[in-house]
Protein backbone atom coordinates (compact mmCIF):
# COMPACT_ATOMS: atom_id res chain seq x y z
CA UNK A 1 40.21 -62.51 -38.30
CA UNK A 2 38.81 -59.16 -36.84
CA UNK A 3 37.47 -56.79 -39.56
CA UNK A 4 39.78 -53.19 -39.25
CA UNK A 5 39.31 -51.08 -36.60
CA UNK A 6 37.38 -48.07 -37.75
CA UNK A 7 36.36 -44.56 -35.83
CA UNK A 8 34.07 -41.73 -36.75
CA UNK A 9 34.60 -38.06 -36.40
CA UNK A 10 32.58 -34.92 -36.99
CA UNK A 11 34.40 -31.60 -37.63
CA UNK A 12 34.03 -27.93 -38.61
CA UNK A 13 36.81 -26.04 -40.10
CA UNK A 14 36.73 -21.96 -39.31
CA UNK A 15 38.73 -19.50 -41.19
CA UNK A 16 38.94 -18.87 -45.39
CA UNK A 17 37.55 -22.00 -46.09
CA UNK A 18 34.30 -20.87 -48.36
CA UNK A 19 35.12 -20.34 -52.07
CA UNK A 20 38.96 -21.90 -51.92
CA UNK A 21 37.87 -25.33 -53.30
CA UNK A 22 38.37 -26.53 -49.61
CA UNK A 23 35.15 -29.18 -49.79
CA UNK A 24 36.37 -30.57 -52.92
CA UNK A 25 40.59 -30.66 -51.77
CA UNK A 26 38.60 -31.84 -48.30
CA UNK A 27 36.44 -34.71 -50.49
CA UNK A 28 39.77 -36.04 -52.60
CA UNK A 29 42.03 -36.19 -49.62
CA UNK A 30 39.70 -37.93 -47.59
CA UNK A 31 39.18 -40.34 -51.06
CA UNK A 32 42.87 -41.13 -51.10
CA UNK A 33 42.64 -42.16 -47.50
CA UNK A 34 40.32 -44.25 -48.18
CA UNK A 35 37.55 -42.70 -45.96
CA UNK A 36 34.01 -42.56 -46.02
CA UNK A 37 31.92 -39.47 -45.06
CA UNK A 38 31.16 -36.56 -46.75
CA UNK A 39 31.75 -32.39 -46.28
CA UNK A 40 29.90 -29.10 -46.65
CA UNK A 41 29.86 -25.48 -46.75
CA UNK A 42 27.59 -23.92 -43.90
CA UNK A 43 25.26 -21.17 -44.35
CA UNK A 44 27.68 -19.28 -40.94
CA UNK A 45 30.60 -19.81 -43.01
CA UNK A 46 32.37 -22.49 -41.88
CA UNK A 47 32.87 -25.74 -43.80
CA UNK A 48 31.62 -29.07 -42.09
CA UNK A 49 31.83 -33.04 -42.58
CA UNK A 50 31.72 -36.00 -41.14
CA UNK A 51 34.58 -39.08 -41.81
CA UNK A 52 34.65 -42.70 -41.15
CA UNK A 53 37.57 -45.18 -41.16
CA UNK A 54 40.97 -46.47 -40.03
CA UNK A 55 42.36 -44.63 -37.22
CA UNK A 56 45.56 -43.77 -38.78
CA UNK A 57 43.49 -41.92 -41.76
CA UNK A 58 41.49 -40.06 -40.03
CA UNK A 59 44.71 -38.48 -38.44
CA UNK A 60 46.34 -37.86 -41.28
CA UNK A 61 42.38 -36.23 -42.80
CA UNK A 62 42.87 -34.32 -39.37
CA UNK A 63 46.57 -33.08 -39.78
CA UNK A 64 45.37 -31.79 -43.61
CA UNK A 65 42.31 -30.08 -42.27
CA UNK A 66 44.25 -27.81 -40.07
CA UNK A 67 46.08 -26.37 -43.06
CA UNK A 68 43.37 -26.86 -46.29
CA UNK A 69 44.27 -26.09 -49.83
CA UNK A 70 46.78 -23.13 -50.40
CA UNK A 71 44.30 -20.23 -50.77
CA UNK A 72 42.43 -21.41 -47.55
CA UNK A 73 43.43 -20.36 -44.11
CA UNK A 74 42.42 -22.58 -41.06
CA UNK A 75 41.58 -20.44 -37.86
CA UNK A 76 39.99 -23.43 -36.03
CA UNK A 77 39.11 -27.13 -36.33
CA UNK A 78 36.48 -28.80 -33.96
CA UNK A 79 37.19 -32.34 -34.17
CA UNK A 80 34.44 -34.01 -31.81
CA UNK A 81 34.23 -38.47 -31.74
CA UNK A 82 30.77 -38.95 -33.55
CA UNK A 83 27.95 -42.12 -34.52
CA UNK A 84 28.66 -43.10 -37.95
CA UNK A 85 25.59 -42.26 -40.31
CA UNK A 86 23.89 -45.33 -41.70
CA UNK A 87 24.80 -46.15 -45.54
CA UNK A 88 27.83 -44.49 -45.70
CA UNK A 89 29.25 -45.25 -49.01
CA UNK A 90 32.78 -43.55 -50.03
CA UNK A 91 33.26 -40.06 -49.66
CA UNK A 92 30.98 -37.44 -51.05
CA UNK A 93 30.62 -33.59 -51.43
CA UNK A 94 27.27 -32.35 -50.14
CA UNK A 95 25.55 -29.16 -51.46
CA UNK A 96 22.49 -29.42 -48.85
């Protein structure tokens, strides 16, 4: 039996997205998908993260990431195909 197909994405989410708990609503969705990865706020503004899984999760991580928690507001989302970073293990919030 093949293992599951899995794909990894990079992304960057423009807008209100600093200081609306969007890493943390970003880290817990992507949890309940079952992804691994992890997101963070950049120094520009933006939020940013990388996400590795089943195809099918990462759209539905994608389709949340356009609108964010309720006090964000999404003005763009660069979703790019990416190499998975080595040791990935679940999903985690970074503060780096």
């Amino acid at each position: 039996m093949n293992p599951p197909a899995t794909e990894c994405y990079r992304f960057s989410v423009n807008g209100r997205v600093q200081g609306v708990y969007f890493r943390q609503s970003t880290c817990d969705q992507a949890r309940r998908l079952g992804l691994q990865g992890w997101v963070r706020n950049l120094a520009d503004g933006r939020v940013e993260g990388l996400a590795l899984g089943a195809p099918a999760a990462l759209d539905q991580l994608r389709q949340w990431l356009l609108q964010g928690p309720p006090a964000a507001r999404v003005d763009a989302l660069d979703w790019q195909a990416a190499e998975p970073s080595p040791g990935l293990q679940g999903f985690e919030l970074r503060r780096d």
